[in-house]
N, C-alpha and C. Protein backbone atom coordinates (compact mmCIF):
# COMPACT_ATOMS: atom_id res chain seq x y z
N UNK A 1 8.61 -95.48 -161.66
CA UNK A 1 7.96 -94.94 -160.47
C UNK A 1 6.56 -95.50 -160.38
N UNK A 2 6.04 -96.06 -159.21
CA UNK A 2 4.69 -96.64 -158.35
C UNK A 2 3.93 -94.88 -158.56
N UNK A 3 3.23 -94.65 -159.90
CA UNK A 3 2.05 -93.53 -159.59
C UNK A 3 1.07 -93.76 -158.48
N UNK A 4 0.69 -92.93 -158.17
CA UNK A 4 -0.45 -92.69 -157.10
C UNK A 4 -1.53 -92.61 -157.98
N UNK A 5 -2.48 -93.77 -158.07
CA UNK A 5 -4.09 -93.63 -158.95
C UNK A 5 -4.27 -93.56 -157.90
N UNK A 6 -5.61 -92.31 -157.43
CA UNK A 6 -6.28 -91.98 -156.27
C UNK A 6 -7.79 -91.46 -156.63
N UNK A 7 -8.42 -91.64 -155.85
CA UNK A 7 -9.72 -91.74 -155.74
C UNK A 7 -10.19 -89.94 -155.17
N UNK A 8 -10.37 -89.45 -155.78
CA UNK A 8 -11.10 -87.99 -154.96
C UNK A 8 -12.59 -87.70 -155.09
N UNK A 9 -12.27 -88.54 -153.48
CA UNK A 9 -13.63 -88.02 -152.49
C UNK A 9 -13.97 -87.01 -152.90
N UNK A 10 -13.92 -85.56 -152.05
CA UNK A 10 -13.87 -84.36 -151.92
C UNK A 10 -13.09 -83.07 -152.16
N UNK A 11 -14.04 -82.03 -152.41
CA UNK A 11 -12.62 -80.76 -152.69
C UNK A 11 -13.39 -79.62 -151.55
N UNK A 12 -12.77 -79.35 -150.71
CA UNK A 12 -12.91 -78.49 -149.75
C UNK A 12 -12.03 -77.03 -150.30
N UNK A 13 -12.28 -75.77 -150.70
CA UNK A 13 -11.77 -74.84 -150.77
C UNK A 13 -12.17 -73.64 -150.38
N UNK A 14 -11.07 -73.01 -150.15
CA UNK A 14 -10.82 -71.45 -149.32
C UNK A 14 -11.49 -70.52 -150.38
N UNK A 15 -12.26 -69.54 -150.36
CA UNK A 15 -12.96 -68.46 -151.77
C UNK A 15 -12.32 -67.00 -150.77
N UNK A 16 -12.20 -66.03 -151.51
CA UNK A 16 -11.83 -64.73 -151.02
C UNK A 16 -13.54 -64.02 -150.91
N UNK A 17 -13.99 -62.77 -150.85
CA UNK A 17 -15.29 -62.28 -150.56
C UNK A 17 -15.39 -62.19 -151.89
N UNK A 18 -15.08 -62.24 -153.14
CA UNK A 18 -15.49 -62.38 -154.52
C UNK A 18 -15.76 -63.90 -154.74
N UNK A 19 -15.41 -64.57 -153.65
CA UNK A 19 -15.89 -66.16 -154.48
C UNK A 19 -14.77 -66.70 -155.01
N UNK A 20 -13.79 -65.87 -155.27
CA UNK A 20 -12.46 -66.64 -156.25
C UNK A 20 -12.10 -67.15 -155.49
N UNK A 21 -11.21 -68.69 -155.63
CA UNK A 21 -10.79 -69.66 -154.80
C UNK A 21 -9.68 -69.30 -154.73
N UNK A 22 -9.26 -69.91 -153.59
CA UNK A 22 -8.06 -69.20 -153.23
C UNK A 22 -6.73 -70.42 -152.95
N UNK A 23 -7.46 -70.87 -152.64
CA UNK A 23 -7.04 -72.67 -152.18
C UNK A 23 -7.68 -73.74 -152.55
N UNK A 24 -7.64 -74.82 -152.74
CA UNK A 24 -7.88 -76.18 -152.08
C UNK A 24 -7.17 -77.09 -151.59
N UNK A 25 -8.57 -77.83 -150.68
CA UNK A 25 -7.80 -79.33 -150.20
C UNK A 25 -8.95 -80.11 -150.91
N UNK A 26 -8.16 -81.29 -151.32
CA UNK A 26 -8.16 -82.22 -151.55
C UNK A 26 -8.65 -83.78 -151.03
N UNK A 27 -10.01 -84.36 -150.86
CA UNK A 27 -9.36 -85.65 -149.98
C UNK A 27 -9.73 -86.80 -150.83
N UNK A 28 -8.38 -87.38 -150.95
CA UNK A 28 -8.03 -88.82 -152.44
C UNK A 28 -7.75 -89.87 -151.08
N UNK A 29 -8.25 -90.94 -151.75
CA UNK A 29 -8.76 -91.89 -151.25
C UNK A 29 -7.03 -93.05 -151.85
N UNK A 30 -5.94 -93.58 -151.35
CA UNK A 30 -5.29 -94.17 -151.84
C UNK A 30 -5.50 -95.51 -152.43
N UNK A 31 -4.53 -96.17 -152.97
CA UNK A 31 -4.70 -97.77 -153.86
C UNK A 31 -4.95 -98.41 -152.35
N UNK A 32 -4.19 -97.88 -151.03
CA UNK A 32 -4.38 -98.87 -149.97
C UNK A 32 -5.65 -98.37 -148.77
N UNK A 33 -6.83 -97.76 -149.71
CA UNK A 33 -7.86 -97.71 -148.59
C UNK A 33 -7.55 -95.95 -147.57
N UNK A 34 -6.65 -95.77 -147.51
CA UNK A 34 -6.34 -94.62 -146.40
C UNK A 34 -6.91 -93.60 -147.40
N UNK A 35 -7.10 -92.78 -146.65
CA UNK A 35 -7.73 -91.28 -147.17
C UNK A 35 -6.53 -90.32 -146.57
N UNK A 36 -6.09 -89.33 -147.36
CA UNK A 36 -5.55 -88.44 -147.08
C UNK A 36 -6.18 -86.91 -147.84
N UNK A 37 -5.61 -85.59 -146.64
CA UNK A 37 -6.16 -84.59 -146.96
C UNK A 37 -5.04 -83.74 -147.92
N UNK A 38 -5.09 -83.36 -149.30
CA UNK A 38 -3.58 -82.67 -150.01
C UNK A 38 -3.99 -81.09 -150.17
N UNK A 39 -2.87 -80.84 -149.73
CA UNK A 39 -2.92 -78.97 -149.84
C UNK A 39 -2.93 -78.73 -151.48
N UNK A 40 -3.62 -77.50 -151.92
CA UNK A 40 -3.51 -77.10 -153.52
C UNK A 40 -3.52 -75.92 -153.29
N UNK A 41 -2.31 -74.97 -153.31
CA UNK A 41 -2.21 -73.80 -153.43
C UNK A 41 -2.20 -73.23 -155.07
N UNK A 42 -2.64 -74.15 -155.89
CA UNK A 42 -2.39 -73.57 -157.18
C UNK A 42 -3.39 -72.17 -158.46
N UNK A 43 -4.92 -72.71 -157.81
CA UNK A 43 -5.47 -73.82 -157.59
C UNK A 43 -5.61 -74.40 -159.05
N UNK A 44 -5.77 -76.08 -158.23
CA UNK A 44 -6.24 -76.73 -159.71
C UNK A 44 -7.34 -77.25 -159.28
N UNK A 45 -7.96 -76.66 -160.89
CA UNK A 45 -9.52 -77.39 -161.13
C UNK A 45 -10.30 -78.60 -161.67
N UNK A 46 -10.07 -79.16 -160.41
CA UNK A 46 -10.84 -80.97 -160.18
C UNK A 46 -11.81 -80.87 -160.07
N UNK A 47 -12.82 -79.93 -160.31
CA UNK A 47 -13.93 -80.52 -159.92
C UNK A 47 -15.10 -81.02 -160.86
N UNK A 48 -14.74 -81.74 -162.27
CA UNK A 48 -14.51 -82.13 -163.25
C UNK A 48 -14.57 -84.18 -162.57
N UNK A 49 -13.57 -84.06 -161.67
CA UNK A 49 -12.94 -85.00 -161.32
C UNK A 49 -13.44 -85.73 -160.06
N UNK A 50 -13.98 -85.33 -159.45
CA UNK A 50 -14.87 -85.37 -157.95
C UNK A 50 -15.48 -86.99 -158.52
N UNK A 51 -15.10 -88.00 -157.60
CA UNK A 51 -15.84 -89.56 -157.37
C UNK A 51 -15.07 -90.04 -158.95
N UNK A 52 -13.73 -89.57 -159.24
CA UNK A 52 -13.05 -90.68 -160.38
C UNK A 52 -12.05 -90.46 -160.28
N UNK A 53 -10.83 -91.39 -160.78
CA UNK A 53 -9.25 -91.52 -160.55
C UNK A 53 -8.55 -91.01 -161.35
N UNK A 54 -7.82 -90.18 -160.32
CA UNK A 54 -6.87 -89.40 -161.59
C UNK A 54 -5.00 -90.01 -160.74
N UNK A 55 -4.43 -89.77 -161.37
CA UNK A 55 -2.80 -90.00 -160.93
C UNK A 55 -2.36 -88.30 -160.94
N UNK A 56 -1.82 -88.68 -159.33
CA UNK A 56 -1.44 -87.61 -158.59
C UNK A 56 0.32 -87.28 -157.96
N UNK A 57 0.69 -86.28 -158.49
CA UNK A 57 2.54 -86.17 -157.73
C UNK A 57 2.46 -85.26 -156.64
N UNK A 58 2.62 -85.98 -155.30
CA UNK A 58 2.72 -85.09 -154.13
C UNK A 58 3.82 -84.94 -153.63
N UNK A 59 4.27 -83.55 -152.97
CA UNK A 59 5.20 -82.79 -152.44
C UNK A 59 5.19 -82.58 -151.21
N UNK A 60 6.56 -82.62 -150.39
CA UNK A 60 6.09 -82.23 -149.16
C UNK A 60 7.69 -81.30 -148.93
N UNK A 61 7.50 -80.12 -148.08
CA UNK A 61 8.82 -79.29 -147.56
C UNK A 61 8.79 -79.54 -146.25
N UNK A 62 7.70 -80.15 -145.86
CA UNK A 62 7.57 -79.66 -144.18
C UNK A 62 7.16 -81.02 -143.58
N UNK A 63 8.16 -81.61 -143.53
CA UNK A 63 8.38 -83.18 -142.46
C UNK A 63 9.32 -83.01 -141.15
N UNK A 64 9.07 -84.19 -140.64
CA UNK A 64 9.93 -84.80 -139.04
C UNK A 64 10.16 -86.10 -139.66
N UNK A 65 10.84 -86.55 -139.22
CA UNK A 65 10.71 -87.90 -138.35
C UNK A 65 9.95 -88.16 -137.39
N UNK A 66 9.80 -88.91 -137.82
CA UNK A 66 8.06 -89.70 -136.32
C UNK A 66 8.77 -89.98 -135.04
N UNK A 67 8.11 -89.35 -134.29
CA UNK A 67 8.32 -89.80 -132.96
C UNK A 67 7.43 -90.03 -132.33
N UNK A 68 7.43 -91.02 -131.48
CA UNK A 68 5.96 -91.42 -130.82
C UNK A 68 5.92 -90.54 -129.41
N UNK A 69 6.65 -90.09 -129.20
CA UNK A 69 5.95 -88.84 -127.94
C UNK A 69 5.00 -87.70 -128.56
N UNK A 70 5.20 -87.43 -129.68
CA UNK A 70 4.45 -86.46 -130.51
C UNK A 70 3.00 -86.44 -130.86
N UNK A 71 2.12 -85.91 -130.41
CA UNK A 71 0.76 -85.86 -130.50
C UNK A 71 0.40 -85.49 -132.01
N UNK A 72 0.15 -86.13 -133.31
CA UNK A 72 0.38 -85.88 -134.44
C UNK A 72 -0.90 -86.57 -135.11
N UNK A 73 -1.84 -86.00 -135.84
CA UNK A 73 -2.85 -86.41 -137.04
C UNK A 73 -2.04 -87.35 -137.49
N UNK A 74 -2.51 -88.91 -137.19
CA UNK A 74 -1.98 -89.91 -137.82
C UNK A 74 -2.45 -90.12 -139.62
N UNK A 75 -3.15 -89.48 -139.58
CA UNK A 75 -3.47 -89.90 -141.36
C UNK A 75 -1.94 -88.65 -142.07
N UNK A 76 -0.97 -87.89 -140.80
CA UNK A 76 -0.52 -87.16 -141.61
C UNK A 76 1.03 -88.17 -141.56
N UNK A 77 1.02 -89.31 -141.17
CA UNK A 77 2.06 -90.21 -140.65
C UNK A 77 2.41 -91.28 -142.00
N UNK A 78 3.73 -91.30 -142.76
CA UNK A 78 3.98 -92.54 -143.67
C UNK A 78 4.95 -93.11 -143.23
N UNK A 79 4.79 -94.56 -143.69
CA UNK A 79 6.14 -95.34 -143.52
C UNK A 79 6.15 -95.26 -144.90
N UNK A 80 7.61 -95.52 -145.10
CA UNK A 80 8.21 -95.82 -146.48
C UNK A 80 10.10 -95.96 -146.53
N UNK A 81 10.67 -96.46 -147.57
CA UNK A 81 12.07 -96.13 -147.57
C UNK A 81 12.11 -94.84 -148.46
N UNK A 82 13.78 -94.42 -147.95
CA UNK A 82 14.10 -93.06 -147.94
C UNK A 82 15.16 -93.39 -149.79
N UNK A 83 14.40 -92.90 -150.85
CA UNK A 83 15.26 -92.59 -151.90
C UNK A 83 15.70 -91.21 -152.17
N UNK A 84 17.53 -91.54 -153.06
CA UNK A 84 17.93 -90.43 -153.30
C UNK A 84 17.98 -90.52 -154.91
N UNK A 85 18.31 -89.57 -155.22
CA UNK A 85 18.69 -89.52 -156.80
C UNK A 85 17.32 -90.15 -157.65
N UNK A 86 16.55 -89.91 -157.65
CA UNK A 86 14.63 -90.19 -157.89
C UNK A 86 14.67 -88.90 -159.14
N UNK A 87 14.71 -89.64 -160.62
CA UNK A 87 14.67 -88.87 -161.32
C UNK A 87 12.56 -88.79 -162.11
N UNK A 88 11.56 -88.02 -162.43
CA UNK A 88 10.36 -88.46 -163.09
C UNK A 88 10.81 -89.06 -164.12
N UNK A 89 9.76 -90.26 -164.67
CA UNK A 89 9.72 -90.32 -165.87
C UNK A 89 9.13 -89.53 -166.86
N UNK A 90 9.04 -89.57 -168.27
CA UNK A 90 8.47 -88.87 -169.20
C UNK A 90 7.06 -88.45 -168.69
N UNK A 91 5.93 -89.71 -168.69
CA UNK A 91 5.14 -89.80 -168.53
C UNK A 91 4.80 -88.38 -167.84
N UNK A 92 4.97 -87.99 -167.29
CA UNK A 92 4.80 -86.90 -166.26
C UNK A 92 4.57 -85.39 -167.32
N UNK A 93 5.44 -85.51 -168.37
CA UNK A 93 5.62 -84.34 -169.28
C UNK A 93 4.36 -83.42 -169.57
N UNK A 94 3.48 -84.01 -169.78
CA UNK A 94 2.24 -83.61 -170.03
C UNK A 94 1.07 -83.27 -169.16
N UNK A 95 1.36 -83.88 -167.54
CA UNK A 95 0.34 -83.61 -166.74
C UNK A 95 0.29 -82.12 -166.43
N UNK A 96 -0.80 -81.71 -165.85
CA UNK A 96 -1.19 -80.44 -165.29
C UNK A 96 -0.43 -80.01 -163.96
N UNK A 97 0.59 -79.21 -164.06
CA UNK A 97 1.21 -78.50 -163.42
C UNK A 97 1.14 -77.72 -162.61
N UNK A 98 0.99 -77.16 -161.20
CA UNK A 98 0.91 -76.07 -160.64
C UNK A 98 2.21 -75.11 -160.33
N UNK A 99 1.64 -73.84 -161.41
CA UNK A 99 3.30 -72.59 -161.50
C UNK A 99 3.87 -72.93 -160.90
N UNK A 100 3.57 -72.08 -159.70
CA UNK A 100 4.40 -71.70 -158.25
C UNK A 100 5.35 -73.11 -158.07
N UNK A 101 5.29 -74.25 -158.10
CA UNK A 101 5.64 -75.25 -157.58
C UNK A 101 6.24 -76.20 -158.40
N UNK A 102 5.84 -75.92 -159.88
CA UNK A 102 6.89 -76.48 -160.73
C UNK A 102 8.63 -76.57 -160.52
N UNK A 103 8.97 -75.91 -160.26
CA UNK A 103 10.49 -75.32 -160.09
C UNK A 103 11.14 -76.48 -159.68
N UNK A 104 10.55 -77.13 -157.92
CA UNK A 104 10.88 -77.78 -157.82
C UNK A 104 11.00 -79.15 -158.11
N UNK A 105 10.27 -79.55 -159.27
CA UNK A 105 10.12 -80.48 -159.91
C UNK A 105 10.95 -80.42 -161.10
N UNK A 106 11.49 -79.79 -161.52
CA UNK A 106 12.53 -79.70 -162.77
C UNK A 106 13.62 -80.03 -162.82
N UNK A 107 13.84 -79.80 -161.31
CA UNK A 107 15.87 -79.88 -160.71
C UNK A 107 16.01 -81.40 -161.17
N UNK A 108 17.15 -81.96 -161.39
CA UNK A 108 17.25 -83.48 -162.39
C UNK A 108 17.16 -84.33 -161.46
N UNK A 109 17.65 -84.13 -160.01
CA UNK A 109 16.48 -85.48 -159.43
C UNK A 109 16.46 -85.19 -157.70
N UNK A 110 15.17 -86.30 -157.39
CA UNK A 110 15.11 -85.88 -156.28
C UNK A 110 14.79 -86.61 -155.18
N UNK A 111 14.62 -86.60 -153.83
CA UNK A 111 14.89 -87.37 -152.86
C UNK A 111 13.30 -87.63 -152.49
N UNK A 112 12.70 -88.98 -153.02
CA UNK A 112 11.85 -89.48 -152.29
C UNK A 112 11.31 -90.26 -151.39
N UNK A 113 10.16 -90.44 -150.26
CA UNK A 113 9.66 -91.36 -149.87
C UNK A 113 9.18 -92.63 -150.20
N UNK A 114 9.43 -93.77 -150.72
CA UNK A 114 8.75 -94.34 -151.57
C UNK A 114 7.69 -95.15 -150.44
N UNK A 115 6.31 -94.95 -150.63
CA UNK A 115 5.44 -95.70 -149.71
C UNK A 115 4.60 -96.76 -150.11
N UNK A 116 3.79 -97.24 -149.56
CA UNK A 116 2.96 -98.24 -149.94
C UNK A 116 2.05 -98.13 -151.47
N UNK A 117 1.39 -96.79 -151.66
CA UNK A 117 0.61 -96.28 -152.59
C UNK A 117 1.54 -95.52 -153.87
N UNK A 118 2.72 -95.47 -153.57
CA UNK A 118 3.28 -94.21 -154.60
C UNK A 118 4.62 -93.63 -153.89
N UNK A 119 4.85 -92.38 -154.36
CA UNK A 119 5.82 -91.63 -153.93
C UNK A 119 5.77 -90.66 -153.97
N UNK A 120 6.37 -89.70 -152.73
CA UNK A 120 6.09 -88.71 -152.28
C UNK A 120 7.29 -87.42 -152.23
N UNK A 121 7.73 -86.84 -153.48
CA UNK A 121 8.87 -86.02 -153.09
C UNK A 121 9.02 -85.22 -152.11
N UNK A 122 10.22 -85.54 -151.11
CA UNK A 122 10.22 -84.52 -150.05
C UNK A 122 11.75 -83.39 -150.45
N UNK A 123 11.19 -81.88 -150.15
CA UNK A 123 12.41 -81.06 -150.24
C UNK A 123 13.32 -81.40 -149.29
N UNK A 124 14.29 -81.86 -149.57
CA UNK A 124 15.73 -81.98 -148.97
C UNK A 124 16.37 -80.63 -149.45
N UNK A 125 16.27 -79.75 -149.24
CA UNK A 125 17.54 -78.99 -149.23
C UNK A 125 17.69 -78.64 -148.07
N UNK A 126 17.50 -78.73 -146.98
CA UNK A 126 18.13 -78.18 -145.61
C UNK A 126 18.79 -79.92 -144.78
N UNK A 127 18.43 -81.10 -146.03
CA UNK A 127 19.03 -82.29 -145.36
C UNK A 127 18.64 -82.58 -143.81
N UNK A 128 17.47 -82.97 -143.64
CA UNK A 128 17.07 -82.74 -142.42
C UNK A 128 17.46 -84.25 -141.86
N UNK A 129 17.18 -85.22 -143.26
CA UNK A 129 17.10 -86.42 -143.22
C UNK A 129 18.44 -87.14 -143.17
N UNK A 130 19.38 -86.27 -144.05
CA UNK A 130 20.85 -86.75 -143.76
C UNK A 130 21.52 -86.17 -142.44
N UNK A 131 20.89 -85.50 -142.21
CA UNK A 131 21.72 -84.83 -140.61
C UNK A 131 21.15 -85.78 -139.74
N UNK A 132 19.89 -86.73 -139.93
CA UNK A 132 19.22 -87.12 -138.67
C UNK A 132 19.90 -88.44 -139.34
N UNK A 133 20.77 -88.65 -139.68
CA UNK A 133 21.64 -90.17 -140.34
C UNK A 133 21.04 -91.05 -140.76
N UNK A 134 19.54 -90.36 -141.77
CA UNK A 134 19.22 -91.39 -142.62
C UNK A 134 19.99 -91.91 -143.80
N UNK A 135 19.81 -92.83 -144.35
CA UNK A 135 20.96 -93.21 -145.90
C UNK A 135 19.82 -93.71 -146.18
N UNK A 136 20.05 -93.48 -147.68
CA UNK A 136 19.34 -94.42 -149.06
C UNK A 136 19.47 -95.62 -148.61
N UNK A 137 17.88 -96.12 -148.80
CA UNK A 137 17.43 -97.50 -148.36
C UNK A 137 16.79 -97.36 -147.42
N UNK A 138 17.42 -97.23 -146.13
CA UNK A 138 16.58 -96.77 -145.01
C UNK A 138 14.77 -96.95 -144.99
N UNK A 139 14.40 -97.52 -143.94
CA UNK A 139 13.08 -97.87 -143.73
C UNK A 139 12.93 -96.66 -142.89
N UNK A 140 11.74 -95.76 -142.95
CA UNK A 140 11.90 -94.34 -142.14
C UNK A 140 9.99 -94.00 -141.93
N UNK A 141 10.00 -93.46 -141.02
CA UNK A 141 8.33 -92.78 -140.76
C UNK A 141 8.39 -91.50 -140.53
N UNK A 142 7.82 -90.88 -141.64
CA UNK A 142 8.06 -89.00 -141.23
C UNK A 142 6.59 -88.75 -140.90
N UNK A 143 7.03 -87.78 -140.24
CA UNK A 143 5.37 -87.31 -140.19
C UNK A 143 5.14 -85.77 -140.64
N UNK A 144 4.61 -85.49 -141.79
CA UNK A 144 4.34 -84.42 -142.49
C UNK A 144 3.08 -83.35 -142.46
N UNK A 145 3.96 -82.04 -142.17
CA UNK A 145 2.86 -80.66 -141.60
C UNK A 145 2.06 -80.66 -142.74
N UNK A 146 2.35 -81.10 -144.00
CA UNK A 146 1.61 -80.73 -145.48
C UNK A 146 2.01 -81.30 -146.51
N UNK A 147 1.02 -81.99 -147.23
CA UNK A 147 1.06 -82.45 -148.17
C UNK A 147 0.75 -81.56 -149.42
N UNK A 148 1.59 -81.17 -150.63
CA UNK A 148 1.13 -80.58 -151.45
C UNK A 148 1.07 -81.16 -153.16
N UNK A 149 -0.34 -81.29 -153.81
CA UNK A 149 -0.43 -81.95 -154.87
C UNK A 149 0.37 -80.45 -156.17
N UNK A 150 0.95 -81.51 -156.30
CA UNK A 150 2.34 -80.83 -157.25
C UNK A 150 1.56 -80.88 -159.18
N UNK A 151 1.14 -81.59 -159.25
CA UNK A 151 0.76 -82.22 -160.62
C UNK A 151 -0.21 -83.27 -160.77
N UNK A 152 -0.82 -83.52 -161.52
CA UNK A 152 -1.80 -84.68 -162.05
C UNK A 152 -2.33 -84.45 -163.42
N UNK A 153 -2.67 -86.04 -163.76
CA UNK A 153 -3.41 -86.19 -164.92
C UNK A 153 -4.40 -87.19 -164.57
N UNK A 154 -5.26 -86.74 -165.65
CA UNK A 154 -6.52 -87.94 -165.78
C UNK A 154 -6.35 -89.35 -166.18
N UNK A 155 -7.13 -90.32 -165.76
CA UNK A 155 -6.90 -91.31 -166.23
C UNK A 155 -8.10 -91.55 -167.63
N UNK A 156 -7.60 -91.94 -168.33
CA UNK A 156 -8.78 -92.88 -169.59
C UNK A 156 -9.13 -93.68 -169.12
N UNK A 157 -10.31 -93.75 -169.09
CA UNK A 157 -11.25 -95.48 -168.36
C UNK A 157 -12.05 -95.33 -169.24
């Protein structure tokens, strides 16, 4: 698997009236120049990490297919081909996890985007992508309500 080494710009987060965070976003800078914004409902604490590269596994449940009549945040727009059966490697064993969202990372394999920068697991269980008659291989542009950072580790430099 093509990891995502990404660059994080910024951490924008949600605090409750005690200050405890409640959220973050994220904005990582990709290997190809684009900036994207990643949801962290976990939360994990980057800010350690702010202006250095860490390798990042992002999730998404909530895609389309692109359509160009659709008025849509283009930074939320990928091309990529459509893989099935996308098992992690080891490597992954050890990164920092978020609970809630582990789960779906355990199942033995899974259906990704593979894009220019990395890869992007998307939940297929409602097959949105096989009903809309995508197949493995497939060159495809989804355009995604949310990106969610699933896991990361630091890099050694």
């Amino acid at each position: 698997m093509k990891k995502i080494k990404a660059f994080l710009e910024e951490i924008e987060n949600m605090k409750d009236d005690t200050g405890q965070i409640l959220m973050n976003w994220f904005h990582f800078q990709l290997p190809s120049g684009r900036v994207i914004k990643v949801f962290d409902d976990y939360p994990f604490d980057l800010r350690n990490y702010v202006k250095k590269y860490v390798n990042i596994l992002l999730f998404s449940g909530s895609y389309t297919l692109h359509d160009d009549n659709r008025n849509i945040d283009k930074s939320k727009i990928f091309e990529g081909t459509f893989e099935k059966t996308f098992q992690l490697p080891l490597e992954w064993k050890d990164a920092y996890w978020g609970m809630e969202n582990s789960y779906q990372i355990y199942r033995e394999e899974h259906n990704i985007l593979s894009i220019r920068d990395g890869v992007i697991i998307l939940d297929e269980t409602e097959k949105r992508l096989e009903k809309a008659g995508v197949k493995e291989g497939d060159k495809i542009v989804i355009d995604f309500g949310g990106i969610l950072l699933i896991s990361w580790y630091p890099i050694d430099e």
